[in-house]
Protein backbone atom coordinates (compact mmCIF):
# COMPACT_ATOMS: atom_id res chain seq x y z
CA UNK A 1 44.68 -2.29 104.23
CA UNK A 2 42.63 0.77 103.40
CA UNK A 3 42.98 3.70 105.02
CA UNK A 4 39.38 5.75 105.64
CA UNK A 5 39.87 9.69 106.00
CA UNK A 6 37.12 12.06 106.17
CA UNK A 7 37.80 15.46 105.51
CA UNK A 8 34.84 18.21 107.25
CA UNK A 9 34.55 21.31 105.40
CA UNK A 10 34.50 21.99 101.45
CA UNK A 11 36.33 25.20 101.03
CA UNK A 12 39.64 26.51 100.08
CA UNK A 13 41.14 24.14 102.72
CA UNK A 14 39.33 20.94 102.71
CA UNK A 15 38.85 20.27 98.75
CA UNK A 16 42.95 20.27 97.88
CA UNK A 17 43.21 18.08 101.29
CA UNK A 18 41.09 15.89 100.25
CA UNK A 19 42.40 15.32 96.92
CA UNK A 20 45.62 14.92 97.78
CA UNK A 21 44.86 12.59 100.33
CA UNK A 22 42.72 10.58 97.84
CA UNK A 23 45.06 10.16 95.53
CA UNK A 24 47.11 8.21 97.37
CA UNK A 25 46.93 4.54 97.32
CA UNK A 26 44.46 2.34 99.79
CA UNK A 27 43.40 6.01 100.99
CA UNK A 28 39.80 6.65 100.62
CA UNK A 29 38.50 10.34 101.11
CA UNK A 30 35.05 11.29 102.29
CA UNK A 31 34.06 15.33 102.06
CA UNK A 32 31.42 16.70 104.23
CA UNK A 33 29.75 19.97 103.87
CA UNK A 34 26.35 21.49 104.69
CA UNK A 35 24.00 21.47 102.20
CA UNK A 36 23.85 25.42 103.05
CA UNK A 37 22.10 27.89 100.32
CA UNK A 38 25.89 29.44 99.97
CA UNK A 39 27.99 26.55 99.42
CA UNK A 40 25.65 23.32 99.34
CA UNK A 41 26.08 23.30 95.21
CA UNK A 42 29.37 21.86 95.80
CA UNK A 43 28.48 18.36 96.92
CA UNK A 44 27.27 17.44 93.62
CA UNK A 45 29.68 19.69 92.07
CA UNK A 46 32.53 17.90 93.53
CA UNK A 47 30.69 14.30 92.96
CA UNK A 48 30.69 15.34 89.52
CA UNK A 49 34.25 15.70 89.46
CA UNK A 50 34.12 19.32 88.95
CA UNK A 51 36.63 21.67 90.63
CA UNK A 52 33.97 24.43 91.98
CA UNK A 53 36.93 27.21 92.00
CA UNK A 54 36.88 30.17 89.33
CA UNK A 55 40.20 30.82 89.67
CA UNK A 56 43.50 29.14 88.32
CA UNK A 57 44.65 26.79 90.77
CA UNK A 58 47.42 24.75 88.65
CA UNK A 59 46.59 20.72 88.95
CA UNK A 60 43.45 20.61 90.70
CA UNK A 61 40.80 20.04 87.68
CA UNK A 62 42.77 16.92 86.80
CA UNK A 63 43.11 15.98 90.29
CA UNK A 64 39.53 15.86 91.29
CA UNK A 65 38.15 14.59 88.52
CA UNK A 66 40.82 11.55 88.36
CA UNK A 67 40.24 10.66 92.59
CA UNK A 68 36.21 10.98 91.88
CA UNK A 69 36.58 8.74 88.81
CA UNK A 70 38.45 6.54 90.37
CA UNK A 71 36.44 5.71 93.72
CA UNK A 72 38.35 7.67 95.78
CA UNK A 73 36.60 10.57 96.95
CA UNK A 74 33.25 11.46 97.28
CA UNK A 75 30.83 14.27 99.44
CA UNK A 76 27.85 14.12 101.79
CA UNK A 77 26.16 16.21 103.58
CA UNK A 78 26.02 12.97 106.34
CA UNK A 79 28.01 11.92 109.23
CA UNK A 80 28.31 8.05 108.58
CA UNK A 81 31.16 8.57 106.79
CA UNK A 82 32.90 9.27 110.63
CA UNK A 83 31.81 5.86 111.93
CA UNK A 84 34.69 4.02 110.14
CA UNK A 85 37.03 6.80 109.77
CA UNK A 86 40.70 6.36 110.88
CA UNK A 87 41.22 10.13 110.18
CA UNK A 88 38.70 13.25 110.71
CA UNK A 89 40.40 16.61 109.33
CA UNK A 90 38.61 19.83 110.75
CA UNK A 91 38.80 22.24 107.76
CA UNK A 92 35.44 24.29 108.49
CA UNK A 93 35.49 28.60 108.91
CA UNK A 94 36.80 30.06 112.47
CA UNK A 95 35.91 33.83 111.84
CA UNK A 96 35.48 36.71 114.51
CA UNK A 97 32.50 39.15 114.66
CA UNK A 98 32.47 42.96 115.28
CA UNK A 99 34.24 42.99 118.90
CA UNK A 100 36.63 40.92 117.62
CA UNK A 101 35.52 37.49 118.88
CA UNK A 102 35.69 34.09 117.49
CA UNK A 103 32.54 32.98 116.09
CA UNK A 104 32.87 29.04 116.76
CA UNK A 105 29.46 27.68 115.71
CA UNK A 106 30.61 25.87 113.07
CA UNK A 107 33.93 24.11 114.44
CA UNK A 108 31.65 23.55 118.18
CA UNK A 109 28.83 21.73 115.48
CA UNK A 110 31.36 19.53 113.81
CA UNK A 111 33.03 18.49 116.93
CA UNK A 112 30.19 17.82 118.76
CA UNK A 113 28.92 15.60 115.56
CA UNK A 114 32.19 13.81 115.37
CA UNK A 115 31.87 13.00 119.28
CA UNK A 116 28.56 10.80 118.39
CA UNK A 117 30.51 8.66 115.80
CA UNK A 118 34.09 8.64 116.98
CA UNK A 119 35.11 5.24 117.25
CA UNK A 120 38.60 4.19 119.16
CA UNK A 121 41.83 4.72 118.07
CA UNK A 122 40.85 7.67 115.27
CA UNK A 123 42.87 10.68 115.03
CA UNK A 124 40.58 13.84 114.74
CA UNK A 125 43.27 16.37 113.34
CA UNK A 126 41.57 20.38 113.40
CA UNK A 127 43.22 22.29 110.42
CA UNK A 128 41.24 25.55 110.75
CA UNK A 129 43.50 28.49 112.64
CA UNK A 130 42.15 28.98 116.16
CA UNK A 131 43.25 31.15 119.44
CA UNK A 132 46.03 29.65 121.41
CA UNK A 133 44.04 27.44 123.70
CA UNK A 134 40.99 25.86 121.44
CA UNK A 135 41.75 22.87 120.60
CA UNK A 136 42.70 21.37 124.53
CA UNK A 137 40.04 23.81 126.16
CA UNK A 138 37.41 23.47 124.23
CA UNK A 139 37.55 20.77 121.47
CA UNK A 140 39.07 18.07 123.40
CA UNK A 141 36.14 18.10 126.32
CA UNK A 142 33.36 18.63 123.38
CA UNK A 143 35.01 15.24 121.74
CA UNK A 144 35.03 13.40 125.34
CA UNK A 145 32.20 14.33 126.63
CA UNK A 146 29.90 13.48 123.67
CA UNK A 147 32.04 9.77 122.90
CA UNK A 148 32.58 9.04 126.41
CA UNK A 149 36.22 8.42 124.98
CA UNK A 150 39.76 9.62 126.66
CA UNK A 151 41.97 11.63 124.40
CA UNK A 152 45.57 10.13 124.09
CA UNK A 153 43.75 6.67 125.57
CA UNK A 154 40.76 6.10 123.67
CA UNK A 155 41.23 8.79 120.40
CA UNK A 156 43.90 11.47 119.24
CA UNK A 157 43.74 14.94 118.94
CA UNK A 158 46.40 16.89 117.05
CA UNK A 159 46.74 20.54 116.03
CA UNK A 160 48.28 21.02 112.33
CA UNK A 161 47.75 24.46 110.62
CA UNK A 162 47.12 24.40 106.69
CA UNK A 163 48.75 27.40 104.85
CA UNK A 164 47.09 27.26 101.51
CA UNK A 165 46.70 30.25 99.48
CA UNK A 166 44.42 30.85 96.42
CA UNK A 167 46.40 30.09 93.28
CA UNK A 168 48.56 27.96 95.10
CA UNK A 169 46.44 25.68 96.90
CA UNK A 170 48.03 22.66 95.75
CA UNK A 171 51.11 23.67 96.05
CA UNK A 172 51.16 25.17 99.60
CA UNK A 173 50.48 21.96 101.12
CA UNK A 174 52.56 19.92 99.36
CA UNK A 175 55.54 22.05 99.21
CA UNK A 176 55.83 23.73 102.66
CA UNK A 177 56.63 22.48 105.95
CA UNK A 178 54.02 20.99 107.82
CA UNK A 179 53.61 21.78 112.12
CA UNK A 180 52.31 18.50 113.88
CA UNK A 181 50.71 19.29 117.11
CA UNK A 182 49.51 16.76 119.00
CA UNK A 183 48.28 15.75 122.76
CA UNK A 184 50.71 12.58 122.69
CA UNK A 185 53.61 10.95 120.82
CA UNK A 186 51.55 8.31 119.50
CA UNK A 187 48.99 11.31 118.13
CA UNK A 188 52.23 12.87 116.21
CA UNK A 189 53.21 9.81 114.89
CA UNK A 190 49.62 8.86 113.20
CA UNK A 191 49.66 13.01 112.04
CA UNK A 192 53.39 12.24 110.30
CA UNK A 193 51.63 9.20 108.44
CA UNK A 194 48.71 11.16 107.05
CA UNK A 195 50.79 14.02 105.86
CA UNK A 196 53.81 12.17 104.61
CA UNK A 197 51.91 10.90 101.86
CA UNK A 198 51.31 14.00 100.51
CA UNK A 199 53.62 16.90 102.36
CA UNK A 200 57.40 16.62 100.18
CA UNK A 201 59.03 18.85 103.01
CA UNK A 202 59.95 18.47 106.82
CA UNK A 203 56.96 17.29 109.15
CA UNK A 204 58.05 19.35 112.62
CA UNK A 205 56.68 18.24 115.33
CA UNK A 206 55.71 19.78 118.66
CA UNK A 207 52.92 20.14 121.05
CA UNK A 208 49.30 21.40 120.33
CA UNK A 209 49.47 24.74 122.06
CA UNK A 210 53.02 25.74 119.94
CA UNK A 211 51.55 24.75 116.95
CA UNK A 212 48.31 27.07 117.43
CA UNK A 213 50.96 30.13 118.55
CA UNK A 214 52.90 29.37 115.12
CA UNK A 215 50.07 29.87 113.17
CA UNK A 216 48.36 32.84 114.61
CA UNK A 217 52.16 34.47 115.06
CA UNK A 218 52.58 33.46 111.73
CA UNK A 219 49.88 35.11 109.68
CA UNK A 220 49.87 38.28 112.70
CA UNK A 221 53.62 38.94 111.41
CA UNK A 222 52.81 39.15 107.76
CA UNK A 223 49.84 41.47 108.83
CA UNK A 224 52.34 43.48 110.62
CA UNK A 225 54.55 44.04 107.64
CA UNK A 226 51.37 45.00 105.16
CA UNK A 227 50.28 47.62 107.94
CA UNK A 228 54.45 48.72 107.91
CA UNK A 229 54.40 49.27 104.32
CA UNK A 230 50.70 50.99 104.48
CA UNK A 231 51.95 53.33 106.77
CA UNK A 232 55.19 54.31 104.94
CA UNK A 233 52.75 54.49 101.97
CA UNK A 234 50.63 57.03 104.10
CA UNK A 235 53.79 59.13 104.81
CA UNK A 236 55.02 59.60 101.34
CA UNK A 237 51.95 60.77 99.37
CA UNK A 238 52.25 63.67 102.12
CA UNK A 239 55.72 63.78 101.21
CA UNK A 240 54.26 63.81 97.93
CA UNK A 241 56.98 60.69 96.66
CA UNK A 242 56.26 57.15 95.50
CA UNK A 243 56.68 54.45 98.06
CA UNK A 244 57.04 51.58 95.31
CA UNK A 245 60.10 53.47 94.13
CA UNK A 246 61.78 53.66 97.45
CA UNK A 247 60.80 50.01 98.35
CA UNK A 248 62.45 49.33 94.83
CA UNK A 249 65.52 50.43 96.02
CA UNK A 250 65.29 49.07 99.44
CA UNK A 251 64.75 45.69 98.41
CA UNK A 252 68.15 45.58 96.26
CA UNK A 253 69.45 44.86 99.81
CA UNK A 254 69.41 40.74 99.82
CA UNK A 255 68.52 40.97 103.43
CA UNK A 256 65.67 43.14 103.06
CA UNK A 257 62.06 41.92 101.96
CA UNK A 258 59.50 44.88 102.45
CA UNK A 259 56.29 44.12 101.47
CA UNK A 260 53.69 46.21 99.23
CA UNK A 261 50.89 48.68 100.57
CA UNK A 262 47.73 48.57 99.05
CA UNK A 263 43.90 49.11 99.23
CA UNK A 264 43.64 46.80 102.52
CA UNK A 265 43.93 43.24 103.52
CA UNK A 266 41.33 40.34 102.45
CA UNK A 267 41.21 37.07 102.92
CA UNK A 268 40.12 34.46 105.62
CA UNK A 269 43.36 34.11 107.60
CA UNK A 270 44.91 37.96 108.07
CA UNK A 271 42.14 39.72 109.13
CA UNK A 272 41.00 37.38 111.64
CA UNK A 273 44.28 35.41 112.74
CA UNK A 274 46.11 38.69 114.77
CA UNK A 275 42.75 39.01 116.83
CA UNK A 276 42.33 35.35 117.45
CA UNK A 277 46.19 35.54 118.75
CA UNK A 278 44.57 38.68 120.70
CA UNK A 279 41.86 36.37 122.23
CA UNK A 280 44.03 33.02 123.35
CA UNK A 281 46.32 35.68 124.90
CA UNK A 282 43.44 37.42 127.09
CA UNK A 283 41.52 34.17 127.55
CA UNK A 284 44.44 31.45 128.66
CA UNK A 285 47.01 33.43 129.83
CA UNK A 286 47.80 35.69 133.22
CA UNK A 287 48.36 38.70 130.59
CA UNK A 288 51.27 40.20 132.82
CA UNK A 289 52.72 41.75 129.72
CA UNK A 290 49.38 43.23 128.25
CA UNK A 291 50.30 46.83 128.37
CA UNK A 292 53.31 46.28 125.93
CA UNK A 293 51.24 44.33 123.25
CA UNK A 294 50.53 46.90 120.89
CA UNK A 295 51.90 46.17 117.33
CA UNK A 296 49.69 43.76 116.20
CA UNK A 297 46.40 45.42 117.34
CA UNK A 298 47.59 48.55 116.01
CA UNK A 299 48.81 46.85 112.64
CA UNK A 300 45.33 45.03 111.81
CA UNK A 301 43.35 48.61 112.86
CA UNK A 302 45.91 50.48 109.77
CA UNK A 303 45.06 47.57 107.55
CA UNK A 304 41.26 47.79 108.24
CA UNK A 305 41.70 51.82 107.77
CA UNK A 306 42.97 51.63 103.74
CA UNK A 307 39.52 50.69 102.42
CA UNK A 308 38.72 53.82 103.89
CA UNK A 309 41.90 56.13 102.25
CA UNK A 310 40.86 54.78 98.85
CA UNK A 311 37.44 56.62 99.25
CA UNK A 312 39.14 59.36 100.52
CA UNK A 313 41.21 59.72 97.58
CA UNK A 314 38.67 59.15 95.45
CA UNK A 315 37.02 62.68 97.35
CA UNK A 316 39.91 64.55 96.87
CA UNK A 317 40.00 64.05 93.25
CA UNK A 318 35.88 65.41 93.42
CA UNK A 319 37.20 68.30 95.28
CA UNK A 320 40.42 69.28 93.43
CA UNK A 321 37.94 68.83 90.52
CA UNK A 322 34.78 70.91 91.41
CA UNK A 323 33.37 68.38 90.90
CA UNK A 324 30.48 66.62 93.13
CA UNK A 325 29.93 62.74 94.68
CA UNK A 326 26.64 63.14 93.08
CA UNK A 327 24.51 62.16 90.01
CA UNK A 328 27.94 59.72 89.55
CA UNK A 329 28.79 56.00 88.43
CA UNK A 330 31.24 54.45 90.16
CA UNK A 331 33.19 51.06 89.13
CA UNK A 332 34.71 49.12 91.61
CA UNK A 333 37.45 46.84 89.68
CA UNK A 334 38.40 43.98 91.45
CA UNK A 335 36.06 41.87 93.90
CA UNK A 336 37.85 39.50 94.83
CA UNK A 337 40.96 40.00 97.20
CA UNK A 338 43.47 38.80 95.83
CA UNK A 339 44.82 38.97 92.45
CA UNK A 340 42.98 36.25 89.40
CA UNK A 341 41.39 34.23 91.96
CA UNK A 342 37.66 34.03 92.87
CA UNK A 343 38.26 34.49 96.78
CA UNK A 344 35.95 37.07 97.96
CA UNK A 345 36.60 36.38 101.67
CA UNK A 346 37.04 39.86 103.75
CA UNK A 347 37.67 41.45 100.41
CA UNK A 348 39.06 45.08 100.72
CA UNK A 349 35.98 45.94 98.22
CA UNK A 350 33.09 45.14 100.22
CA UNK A 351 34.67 47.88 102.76
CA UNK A 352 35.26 50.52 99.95
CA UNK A 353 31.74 50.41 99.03
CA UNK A 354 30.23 49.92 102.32
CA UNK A 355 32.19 53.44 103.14
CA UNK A 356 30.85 54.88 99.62
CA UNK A 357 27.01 53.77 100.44
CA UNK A 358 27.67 54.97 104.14
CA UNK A 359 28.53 58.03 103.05
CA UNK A 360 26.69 59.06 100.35
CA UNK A 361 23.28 56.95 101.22
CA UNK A 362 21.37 59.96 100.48
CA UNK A 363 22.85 60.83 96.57
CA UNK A 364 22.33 59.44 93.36
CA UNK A 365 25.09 57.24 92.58
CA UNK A 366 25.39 53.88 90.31
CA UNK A 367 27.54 51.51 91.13
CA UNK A 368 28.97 48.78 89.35
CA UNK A 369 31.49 45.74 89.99
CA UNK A 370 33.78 43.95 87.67
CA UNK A 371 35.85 40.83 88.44
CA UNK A 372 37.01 38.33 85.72
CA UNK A 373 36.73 35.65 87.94
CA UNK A 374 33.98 36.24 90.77
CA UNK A 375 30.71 34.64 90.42
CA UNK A 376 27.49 36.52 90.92
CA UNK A 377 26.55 33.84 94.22
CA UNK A 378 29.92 34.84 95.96
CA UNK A 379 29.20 38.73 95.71
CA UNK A 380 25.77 40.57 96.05
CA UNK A 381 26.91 44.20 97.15
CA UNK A 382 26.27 45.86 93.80
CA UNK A 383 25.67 44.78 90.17
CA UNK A 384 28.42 42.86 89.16
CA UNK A 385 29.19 42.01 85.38
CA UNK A 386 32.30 40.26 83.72
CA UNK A 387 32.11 42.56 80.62
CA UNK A 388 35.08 45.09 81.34
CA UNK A 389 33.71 47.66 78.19
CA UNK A 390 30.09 47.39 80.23
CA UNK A 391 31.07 47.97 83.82
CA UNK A 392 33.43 51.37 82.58
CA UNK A 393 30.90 53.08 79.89
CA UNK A 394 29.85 56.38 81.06
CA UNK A 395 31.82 55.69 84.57
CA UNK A 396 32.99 58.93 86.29
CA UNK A 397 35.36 57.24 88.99
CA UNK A 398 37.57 54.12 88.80
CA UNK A 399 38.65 52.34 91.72
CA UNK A 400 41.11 49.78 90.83
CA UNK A 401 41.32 47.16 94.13
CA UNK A 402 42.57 44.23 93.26
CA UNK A 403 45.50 43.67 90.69
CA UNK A 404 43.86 41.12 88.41
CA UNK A 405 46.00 40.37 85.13
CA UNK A 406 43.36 41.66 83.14
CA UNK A 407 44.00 45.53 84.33
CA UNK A 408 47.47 45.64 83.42
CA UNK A 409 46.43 44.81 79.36
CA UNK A 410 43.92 47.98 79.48
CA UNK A 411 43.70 50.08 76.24
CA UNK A 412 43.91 53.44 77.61
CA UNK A 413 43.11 55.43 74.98
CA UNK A 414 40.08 53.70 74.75
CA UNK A 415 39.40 53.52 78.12
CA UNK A 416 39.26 57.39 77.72
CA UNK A 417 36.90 57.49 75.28
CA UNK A 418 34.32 55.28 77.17
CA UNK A 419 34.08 56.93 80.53
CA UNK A 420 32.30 60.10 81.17
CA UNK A 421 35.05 61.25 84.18
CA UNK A 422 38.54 60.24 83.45
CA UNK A 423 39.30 59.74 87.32
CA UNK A 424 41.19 56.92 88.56
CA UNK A 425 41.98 55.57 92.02
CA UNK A 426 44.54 52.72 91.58
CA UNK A 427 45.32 51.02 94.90
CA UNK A 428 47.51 48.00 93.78
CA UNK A 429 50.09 49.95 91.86
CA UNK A 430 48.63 49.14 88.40
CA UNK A 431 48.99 52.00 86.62
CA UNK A 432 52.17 54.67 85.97
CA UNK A 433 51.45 57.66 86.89
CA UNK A 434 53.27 59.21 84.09
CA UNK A 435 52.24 57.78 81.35
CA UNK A 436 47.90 57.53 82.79
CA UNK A 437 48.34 61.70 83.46
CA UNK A 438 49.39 61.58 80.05
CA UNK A 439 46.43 60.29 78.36
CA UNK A 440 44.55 62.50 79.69
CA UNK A 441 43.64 60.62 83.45
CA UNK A 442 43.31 62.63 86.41
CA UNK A 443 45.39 60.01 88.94
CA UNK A 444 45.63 58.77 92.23
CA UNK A 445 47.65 56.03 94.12
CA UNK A 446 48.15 54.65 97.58
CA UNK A 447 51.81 55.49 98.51
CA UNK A 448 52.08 58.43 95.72
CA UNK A 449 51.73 61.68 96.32
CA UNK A 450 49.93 63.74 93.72
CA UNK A 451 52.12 66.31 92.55
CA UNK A 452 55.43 65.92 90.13
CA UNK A 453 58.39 66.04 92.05
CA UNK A 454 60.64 67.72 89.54
């Protein structure tokens, strides 16, 4: 008997979901996503059988071309698709704005136009990280209200988290743990049947609230450790020592892990997750511990701040130089956030040069982008070119950002001989400071301090 799954949201999340999902046997996948004038391309894109990602993401060309050829999954930009469905997955963008508040208008539109087609006995399963507290507070009465069904009676609502990662996104669904959280046991049980088919590792199940904690702890932890290592980084340039050396050595320890510093944190889930945690916390709880929760506000604050140090080591270099933030070109290498993927979500770049313009609005100064792997739709801040000899001729200021593979096969010597300014800000620990000095580079690195120790 087939099996009818729809699967809400195109993006990172949804398209490796759905895939999965459709290649399985008597399963038969339907994407939806806006016909939007940022991401609308990839319904016929994807009906094509084309994988719409830039980056390398091992398995998933073959994958959706093979489920589209065979019948198994298609995209609309309709709802019908819901009418039949056994399974609706919620895989659509839960972002906060500038006070640090979720913006829900896209996961309060999709639930209000699944409530119009639900039909009995469906599971409606939200993916998408949310604060503690969404998904019974304010999905579940959005889903009642407009099906005049009864969750755990008449539908079921779970809670399961995805934890995909660009470069991996195959990978970190089927080969990590999955959280089940739903309303009822009978909810869990249809959740461990959808992602058994595709999740090889434990299925743990627990109830919807826990599994919305685990997530935002999750990703608020990791943010805490960056912003750790950021700050050490911090301390020893003015101890004027490398911090990559020193985590080097801590990390011989087989019980220690430390993580890297680096020109800031992108991506959709760390810069947001931590302040959703913030918001379930002030929203659903009595807060009777408020004045001790510090860390993880104070942790995503350090992060956002290292856009900013990379422009302010870029000024000392101008000042130790005579030299003036004027009449300049400046390359930004590296738009997207993470290293040789095309993710330009929150990337640490769009902060760097939105400091830079901020700044120096009023002086004469070119700038230039170069990613390997970013295309021109997903980034609109400055020029951008995939031509690495263009974007650095007669550049007086490098800013390295994100650590594509590229950077680390750069001819120096003729790097030299094609700027105008041999300065280089590296915040992702590309370059050794020894040998770049060497050629001739006037250097500078998050978490190392300018001057030779000995």
């Amino acid at each position: 008997m087939p099996t009818n799954i729809v699967v809400i949201g195109m993006g990172y999340v949804g398209i490796p979901m759905a895939a999965l999902l459709a290649n399985v046997d008597n399963f038969y996948v339907t994407g939806i996503q806006r016909r939007s004038q940022r991401s609308g391309w990839k319904i016929d894109w994807l009906n094509s059988g084309k994988n719409p990602f830039e980056g390398d993401e091992p398995g998933l060309d073959d994958l959706i071309k093979n489920v589209v050829q065979n019948g198994k999954f298609k995209v609309s930009d309709n709802y019908d698709a819901v009418d039949n469905a056994d399974f609706i997955l919620i895989d659509v963008q839960t972002p906060v704005d500038d006070d640090r508040i979720p913006r829900y208008e896209s996961l309060l539109e999709v639930s209000q136009n699944i409530s119009k087609h639900l039909k009995k006995g469906a599971t409606i399963i939200l993916e998408s990280t949310v604060a503690p507290g969404t998904t019974d507070s304010l999905v579940c009465p959005i889903l009642e209200e407009g099906s005049g069904l009864k969750r755990s009676r008449d539908f079921y609502l779970v809670f399961s988290f995805e934890r995909v990662m660009p470069g991996k996104l195959l990978e970190y669904i089927t080969d990590f743990p999955r959280v089940i959280g739903g309303g009822c046991k009978q909810a869990n049980e249809n959740a461990k049947f959808l992602y058994g088919k595709v999740v090889k590792k434990a299925l743990q199940v627990t109830d919807t609230l826990t599994a919305e904690l685990t997530k935002c702890i999750e990703n608020a932890y990791r943010d805490v450790n960056i912003a750790f290592a950021n700050e050490m980084a911090l301390l020893c340039e003015d101890f004027n020592r490398n911090i990559y050396e020193i985590i080097g050595f801590i990390n011989q320890r087989h019980d220690r892990m430390m993580h890297y510093p680096g020109s800031g944190v992108g991506g959709h889930c760390l810069t947001k997750d931590p302040w959703l945690l913030l918001h379930g916390y002030n929203k659903y709880t009595i807060r009777k511990n408020e004045a001790k929760i510090k860390i993880v506000p104070d942790s995503r604050n350090l992060n956002d701040y290292m856009p900013y140090h990379m422009v302010e080591l870029m000024e000392e270099v101008f000042r130790e130089s005579h030299k003036l933030v004027d009449n300049i070109k400046i390359v930004l290498l590296g738009v997207s956030y993470k290293a040789n993927t095309d993710d330009t979500r929150n990337t640490p770049t769009e902060n760097i040069i939105k400091v830079l313009q901020s700044r120096y609005h009023s002086h004469n100064i070119n700038y230039i982008a170069h990613d390997p792997y970013v295309n021109e739709r997903d980034y609109r801040l400055t020029e951008l070119t995939n031509n690495f000899e263009e974007a650095v001729k007669g550049a007086d200021a490098l800013i390295f950002a994100t650590n594509h593979r590229e950077y680390y096969e750069i001819d120096l010597d003729e790097l030299k001989k094609n700027v105008r300014t041999p300065i280089i800000i590296d915040g992702r620990n590309i370059f050794n400071k020894k040998v770049i000095e060497e050629k001739g580079f006037i250097y500078r690195k998050v978490g190392e301090g300018p001057e030779k120790p000995f």
